[in-house]
PDB file of N, CA and C in Angstrom:
ATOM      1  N   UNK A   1      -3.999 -21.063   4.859  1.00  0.00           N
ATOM      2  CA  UNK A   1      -2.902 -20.419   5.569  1.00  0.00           C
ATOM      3  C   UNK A   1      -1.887 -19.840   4.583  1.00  0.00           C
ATOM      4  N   UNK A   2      -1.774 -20.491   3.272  1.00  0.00           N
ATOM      5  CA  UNK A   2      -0.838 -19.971   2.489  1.00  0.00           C
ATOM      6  C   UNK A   2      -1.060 -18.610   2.048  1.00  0.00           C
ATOM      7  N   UNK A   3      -2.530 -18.622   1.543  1.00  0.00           N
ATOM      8  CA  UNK A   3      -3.130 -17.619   0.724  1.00  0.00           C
ATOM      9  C   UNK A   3      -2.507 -16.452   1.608  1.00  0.00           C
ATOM     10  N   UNK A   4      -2.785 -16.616   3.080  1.00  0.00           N
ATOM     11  CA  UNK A   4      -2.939 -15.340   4.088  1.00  0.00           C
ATOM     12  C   UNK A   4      -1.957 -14.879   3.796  1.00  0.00           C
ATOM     13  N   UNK A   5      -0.545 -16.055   4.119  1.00  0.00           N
ATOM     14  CA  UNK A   5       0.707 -15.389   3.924  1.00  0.00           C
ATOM     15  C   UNK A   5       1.253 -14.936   2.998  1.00  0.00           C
ATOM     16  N   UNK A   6       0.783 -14.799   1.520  1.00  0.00           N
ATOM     17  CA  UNK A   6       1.054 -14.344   0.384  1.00  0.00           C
ATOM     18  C   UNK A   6       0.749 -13.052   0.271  1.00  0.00           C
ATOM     19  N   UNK A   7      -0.785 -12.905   1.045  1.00  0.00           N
ATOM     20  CA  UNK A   7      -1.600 -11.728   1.068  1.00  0.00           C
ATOM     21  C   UNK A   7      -0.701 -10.907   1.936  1.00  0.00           C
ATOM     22  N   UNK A   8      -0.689 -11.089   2.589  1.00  0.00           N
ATOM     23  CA  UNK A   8       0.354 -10.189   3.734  1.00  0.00           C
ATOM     24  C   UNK A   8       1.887 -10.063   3.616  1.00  0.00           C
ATOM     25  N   UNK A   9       2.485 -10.839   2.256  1.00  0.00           N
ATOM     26  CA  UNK A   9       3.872 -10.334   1.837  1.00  0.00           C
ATOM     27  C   UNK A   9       3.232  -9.337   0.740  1.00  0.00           C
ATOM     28  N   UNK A  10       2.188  -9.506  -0.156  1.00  0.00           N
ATOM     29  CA  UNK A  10       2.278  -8.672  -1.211  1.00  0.00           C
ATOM     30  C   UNK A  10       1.870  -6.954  -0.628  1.00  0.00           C
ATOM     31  N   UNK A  11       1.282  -7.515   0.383  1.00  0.00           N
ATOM     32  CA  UNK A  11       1.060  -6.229   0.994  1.00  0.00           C
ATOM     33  C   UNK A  11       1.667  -5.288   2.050  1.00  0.00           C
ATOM     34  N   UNK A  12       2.726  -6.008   2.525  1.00  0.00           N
ATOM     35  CA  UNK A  12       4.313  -5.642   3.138  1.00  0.00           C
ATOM     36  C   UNK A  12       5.355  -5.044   2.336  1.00  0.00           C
ATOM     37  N   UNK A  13       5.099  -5.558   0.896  1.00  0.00           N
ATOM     38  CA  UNK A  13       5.692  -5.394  -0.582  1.00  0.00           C
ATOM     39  C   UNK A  13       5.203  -3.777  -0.850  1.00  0.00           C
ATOM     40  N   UNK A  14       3.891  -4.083  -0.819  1.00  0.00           N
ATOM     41  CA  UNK A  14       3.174  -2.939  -1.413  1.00  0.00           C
ATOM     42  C   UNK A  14       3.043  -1.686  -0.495  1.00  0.00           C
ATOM     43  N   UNK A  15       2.778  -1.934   0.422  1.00  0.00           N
ATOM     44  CA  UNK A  15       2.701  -1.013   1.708  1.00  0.00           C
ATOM     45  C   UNK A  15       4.134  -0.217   1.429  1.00  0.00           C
ATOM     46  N   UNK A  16       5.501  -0.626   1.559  1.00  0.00           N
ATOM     47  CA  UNK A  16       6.853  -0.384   2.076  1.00  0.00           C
ATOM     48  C   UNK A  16       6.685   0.244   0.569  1.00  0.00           C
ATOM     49  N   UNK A  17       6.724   0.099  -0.300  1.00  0.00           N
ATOM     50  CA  UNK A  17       6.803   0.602  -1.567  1.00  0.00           C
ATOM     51  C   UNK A  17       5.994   2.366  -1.552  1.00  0.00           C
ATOM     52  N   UNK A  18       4.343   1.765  -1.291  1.00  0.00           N
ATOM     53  CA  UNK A  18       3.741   3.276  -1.547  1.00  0.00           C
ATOM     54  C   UNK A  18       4.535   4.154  -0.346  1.00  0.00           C
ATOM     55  N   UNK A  19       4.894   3.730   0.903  1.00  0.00           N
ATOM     56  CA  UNK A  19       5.338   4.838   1.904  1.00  0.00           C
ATOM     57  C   UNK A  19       6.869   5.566   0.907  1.00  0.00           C
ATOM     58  N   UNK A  20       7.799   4.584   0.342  1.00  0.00           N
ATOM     59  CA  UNK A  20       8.965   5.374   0.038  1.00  0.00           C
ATOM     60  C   UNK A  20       8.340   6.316  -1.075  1.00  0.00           C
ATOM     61  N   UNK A  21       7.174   5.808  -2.424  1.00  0.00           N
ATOM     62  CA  UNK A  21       6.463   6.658  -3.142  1.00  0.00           C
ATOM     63  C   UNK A  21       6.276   8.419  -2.243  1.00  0.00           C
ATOM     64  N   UNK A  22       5.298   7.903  -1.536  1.00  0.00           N
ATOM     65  CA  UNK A  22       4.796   9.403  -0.817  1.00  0.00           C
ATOM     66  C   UNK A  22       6.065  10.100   0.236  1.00  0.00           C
ATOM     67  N   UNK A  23       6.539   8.943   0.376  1.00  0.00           N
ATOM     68  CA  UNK A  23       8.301  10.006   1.367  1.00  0.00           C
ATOM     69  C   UNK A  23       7.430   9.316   2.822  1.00  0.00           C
ATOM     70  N   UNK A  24       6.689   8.995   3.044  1.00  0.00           N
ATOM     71  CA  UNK A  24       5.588   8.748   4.449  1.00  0.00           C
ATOM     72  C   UNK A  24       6.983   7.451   5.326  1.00  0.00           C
ATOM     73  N   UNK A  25       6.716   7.797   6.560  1.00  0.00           N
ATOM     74  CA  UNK A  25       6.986   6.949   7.519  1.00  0.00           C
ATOM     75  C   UNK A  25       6.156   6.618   8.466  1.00  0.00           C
ATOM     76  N   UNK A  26       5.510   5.212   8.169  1.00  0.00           N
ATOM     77  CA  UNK A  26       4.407   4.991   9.240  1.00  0.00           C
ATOM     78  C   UNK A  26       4.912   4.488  10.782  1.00  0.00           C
ATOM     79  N   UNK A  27       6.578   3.850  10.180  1.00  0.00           N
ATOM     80  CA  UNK A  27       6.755   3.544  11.398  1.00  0.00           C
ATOM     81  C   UNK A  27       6.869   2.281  11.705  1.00  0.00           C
ATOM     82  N   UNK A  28       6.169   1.354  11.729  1.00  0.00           N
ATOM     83  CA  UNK A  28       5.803   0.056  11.809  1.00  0.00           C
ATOM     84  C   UNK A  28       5.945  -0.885  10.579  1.00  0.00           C
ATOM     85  N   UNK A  29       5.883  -1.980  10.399  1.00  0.00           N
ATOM     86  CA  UNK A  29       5.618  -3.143   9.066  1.00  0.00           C
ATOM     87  C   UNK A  29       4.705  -3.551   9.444  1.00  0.00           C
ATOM     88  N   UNK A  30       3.867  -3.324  10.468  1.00  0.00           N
ATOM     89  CA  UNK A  30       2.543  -4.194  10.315  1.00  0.00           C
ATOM     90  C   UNK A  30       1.690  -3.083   9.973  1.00  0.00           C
ATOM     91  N   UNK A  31       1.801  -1.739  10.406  1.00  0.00           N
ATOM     92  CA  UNK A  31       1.097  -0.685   9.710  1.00  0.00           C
ATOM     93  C   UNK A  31       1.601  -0.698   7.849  1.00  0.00           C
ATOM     94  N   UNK A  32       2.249  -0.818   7.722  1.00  0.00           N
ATOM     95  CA  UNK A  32       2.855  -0.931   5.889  1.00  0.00           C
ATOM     96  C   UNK A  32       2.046  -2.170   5.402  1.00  0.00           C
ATOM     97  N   UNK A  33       1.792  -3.315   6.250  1.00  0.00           N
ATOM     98  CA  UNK A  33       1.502  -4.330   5.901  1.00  0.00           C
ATOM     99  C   UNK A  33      -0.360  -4.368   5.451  1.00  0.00           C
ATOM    100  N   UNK A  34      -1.008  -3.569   6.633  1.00  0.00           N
ATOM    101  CA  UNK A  34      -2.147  -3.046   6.564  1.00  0.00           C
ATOM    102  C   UNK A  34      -2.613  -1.891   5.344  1.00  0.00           C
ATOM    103  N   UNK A  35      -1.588  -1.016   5.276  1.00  0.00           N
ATOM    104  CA  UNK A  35      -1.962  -0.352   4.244  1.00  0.00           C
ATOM    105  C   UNK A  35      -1.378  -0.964   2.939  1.00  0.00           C
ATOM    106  N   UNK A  36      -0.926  -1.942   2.827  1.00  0.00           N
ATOM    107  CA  UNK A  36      -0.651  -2.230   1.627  1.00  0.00           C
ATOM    108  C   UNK A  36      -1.653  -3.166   1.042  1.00  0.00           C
ATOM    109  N   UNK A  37      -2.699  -3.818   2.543  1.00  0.00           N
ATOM    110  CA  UNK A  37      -3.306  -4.993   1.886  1.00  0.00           C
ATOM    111  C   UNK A  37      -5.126  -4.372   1.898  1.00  0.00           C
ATOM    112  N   UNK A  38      -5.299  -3.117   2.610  1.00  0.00           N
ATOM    113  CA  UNK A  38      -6.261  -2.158   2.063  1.00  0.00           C
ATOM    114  C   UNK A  38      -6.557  -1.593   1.180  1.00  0.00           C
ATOM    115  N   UNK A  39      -4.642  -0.903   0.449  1.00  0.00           N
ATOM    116  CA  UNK A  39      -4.704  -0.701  -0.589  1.00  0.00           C
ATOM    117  C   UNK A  39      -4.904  -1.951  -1.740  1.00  0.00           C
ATOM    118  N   UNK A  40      -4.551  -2.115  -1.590  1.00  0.00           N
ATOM    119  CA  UNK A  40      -4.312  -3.699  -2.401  1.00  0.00           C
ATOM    120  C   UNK A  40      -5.974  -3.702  -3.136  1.00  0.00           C
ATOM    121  N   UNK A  41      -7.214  -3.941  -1.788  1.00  0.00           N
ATOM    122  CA  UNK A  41      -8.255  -3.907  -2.613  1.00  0.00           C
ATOM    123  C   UNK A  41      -8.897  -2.889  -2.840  1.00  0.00           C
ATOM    124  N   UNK A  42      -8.020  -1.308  -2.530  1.00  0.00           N
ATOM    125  CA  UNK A  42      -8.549  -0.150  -2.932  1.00  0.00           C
ATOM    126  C   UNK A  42      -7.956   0.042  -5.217  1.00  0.00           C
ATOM    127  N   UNK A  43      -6.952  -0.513  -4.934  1.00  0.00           N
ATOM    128  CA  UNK A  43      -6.679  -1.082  -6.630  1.00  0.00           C
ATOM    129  C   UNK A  43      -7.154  -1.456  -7.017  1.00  0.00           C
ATOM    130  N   UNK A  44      -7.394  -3.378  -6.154  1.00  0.00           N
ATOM    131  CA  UNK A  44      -8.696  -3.555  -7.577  1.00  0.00           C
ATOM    132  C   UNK A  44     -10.116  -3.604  -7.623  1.00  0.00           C
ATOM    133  N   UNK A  45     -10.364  -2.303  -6.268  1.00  0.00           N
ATOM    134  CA  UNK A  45     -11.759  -1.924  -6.785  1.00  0.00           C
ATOM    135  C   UNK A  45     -11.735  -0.410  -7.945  1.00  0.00           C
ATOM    136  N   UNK A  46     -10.436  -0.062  -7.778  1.00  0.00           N
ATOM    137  CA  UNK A  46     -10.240   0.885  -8.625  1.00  0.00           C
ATOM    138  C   UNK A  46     -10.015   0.698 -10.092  1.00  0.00           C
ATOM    139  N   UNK A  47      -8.878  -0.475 -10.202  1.00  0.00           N
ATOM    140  CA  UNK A  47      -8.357  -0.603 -11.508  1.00  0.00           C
ATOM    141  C   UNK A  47      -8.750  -2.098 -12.323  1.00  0.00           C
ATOM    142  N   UNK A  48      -8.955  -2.549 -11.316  1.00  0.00           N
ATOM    143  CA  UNK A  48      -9.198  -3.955 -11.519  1.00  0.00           C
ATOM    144  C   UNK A  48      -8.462  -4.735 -12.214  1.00  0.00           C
ATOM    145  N   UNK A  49      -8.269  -5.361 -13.717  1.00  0.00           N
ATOM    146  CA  UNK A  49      -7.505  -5.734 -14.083  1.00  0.00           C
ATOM    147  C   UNK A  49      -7.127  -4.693 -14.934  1.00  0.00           C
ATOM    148  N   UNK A  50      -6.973  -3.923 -15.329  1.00  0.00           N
ATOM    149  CA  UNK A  50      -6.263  -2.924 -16.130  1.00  0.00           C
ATOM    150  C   UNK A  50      -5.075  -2.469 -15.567  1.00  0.00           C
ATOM    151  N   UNK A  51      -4.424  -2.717 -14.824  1.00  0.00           N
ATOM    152  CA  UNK A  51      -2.565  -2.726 -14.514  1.00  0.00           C
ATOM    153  C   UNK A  51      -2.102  -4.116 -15.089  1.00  0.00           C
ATOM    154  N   UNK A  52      -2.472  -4.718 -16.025  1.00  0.00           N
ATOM    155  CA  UNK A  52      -1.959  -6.038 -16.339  1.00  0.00           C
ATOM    156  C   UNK A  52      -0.724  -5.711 -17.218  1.00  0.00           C
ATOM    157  N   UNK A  53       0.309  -5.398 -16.148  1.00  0.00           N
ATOM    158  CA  UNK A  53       1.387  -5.188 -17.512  1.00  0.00           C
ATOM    159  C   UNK A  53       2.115  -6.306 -17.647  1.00  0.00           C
ATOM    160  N   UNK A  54       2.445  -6.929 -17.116  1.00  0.00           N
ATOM    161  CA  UNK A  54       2.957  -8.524 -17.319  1.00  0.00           C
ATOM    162  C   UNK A  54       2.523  -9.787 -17.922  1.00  0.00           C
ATOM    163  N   UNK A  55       2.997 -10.583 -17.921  1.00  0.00           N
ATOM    164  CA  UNK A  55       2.286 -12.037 -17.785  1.00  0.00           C
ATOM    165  C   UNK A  55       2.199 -12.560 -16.407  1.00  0.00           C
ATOM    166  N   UNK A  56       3.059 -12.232 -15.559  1.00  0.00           N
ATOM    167  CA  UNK A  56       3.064 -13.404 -13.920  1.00  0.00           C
ATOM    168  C   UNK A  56       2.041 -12.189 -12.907  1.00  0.00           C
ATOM    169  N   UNK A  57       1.099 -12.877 -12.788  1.00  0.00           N
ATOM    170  CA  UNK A  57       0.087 -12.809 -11.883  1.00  0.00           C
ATOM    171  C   UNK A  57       0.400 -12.266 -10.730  1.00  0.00           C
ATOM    172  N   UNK A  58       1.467 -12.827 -10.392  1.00  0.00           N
ATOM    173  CA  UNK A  58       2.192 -11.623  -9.000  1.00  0.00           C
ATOM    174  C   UNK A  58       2.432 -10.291  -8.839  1.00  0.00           C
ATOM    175  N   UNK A  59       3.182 -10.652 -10.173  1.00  0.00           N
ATOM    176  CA  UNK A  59       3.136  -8.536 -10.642  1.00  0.00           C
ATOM    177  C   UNK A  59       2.498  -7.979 -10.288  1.00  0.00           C
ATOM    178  N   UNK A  60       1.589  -8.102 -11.246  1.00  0.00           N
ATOM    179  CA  UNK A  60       0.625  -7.850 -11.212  1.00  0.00           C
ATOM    180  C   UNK A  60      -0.337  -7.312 -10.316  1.00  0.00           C
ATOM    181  N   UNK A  61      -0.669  -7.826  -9.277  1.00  0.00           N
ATOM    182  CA  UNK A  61      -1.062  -8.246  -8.133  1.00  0.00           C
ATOM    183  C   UNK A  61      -0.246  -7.364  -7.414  1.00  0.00           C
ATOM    184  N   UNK A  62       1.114  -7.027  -7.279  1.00  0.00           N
ATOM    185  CA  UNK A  62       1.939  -6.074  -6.536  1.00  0.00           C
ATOM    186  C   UNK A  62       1.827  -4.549  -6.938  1.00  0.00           C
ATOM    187  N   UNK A  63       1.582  -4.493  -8.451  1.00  0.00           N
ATOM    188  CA  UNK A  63       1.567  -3.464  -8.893  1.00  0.00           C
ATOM    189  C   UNK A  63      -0.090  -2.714  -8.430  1.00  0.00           C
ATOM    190  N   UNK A  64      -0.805  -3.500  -8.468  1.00  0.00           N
ATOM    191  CA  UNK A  64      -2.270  -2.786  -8.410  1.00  0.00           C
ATOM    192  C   UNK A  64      -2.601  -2.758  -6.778  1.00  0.00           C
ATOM    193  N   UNK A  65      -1.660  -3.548  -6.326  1.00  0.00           N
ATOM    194  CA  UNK A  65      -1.564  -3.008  -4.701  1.00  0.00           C
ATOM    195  C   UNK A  65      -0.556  -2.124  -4.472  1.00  0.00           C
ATOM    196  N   UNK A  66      -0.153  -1.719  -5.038  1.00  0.00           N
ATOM    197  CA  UNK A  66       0.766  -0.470  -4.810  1.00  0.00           C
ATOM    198  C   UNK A  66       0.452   0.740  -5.386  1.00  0.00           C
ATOM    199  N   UNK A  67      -0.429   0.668  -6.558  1.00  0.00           N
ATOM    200  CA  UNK A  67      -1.159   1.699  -6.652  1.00  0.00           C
ATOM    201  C   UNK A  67      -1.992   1.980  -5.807  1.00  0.00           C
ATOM    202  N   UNK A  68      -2.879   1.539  -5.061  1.00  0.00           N
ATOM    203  CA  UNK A  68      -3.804   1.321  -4.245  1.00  0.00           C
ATOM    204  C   UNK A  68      -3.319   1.927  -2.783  1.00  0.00           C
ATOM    205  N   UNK A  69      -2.523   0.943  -2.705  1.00  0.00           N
ATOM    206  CA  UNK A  69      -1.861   1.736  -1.348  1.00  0.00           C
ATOM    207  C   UNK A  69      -1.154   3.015  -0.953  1.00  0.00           C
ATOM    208  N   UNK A  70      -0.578   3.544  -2.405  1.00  0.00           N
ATOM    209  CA  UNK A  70      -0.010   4.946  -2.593  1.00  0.00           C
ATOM    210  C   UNK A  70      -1.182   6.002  -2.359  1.00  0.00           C
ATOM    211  N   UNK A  71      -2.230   5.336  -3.202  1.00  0.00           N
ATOM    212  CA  UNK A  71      -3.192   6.254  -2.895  1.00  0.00           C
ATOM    213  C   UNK A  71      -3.906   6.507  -1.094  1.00  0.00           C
ATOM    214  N   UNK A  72      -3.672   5.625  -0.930  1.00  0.00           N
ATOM    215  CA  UNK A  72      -4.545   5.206   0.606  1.00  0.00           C
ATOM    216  C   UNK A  72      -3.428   6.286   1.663  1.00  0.00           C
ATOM    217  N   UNK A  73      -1.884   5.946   1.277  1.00  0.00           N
ATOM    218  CA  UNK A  73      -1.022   6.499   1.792  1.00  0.00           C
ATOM    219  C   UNK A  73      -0.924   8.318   1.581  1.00  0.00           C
ATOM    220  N   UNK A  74      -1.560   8.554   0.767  1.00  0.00           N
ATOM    221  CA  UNK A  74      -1.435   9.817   0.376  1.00  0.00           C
ATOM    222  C   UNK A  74      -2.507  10.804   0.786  1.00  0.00           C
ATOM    223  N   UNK A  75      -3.780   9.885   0.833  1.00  0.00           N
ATOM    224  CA  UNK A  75      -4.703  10.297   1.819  1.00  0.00           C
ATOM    225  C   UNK A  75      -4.711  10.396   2.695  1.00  0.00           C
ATOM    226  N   UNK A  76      -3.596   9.362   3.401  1.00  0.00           N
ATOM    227  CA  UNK A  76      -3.580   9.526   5.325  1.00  0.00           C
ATOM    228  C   UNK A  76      -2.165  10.510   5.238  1.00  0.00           C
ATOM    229  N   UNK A  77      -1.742  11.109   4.797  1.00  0.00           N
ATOM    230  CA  UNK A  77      -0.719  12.221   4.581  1.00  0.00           C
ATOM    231  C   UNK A  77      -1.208  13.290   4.333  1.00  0.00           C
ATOM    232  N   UNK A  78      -2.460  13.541   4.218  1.00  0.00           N
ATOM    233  CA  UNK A  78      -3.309  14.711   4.079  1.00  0.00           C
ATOM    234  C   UNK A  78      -4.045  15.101   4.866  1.00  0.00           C
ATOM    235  N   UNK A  79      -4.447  13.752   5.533  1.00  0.00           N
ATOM    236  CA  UNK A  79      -5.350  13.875   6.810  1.00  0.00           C
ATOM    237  C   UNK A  79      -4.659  14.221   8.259  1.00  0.00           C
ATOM    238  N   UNK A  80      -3.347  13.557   7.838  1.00  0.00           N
ATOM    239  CA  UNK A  80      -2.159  14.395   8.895  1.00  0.00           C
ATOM    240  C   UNK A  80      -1.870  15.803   8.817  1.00  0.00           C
ATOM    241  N   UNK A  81      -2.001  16.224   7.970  1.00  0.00           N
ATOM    242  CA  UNK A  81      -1.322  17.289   7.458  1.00  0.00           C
ATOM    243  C   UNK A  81      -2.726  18.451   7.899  1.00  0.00           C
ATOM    244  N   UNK A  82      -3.915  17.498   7.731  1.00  0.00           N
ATOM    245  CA  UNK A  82      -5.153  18.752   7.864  1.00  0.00           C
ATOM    246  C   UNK A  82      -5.312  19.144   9.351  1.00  0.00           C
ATOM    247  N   UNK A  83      -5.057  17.717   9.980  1.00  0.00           N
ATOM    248  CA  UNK A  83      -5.729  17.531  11.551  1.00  0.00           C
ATOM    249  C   UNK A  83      -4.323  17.954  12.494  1.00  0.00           C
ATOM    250  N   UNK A  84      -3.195  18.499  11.587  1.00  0.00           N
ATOM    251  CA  UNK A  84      -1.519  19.179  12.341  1.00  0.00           C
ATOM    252  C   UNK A  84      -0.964  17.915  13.054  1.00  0.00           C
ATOM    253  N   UNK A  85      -1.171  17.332  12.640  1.00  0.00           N
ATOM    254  CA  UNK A  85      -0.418  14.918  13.217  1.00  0.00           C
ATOM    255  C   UNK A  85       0.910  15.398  12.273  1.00  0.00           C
ATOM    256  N   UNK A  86       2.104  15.122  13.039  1.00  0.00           N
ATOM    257  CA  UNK A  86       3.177  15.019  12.738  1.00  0.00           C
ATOM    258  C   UNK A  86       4.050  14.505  13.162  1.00  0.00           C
ATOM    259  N   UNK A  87       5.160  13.410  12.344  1.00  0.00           N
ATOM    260  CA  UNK A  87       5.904  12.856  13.533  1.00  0.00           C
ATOM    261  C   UNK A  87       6.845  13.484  13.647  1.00  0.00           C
ATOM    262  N   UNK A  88       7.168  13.673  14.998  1.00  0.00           N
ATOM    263  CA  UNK A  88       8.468  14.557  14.900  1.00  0.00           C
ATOM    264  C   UNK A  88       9.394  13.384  15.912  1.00  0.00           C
ATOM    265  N   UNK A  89      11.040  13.887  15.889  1.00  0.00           N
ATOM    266  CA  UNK A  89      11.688  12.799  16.455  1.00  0.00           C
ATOM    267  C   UNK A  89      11.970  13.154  17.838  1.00  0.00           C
ATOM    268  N   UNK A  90      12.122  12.439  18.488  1.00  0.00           N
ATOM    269  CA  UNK A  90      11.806  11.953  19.956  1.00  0.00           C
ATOM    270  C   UNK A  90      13.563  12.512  20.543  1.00  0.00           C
TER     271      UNK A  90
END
């Protein structure tokens, strides 16, 4: 149960991070939370350990999910952008 909840702050962390990166508003924290913890293992199937800029394992771990998720985020900002999905305000 811990693990989960770690997994799902670093990726609430990471998520909220890549959206202010790309300017994106998904809207939600459980959508930020999702793309942060997709991205998360879109990093380290990408980078794996090579973002090790620290010593604390968390960083770490935040940083390569936030790369990950920027990217994930930047793709679904394109796919909006191709398919005319826009949010506009209500």
């Amino acid at each position: 149960m811990k693990e989960i909840l770690i997994i799902c702050l670093i990726g609430a962390i990471a998520g909220w991070i890549a959206a202010a990166i790309v300017n994106s508003d998904s809207g939600s924290l459980f959508l930020d939370i999702l793309i942060g913890i997709i991205g998360g293992y879109i990093g380290y199937k990408l980078f794996g350990t090579s973002l090790n800029i620290t010593d604390n394992i968390w960083i770490n771990k935040t940083i390569t999910a936030t790369a990950g998720a920027t990217i994930l985020t930047v793709l679904i900002e394109l796919g909006r952008r191709l398919f005319g999905y826009r949010n506009y305000p209500h």
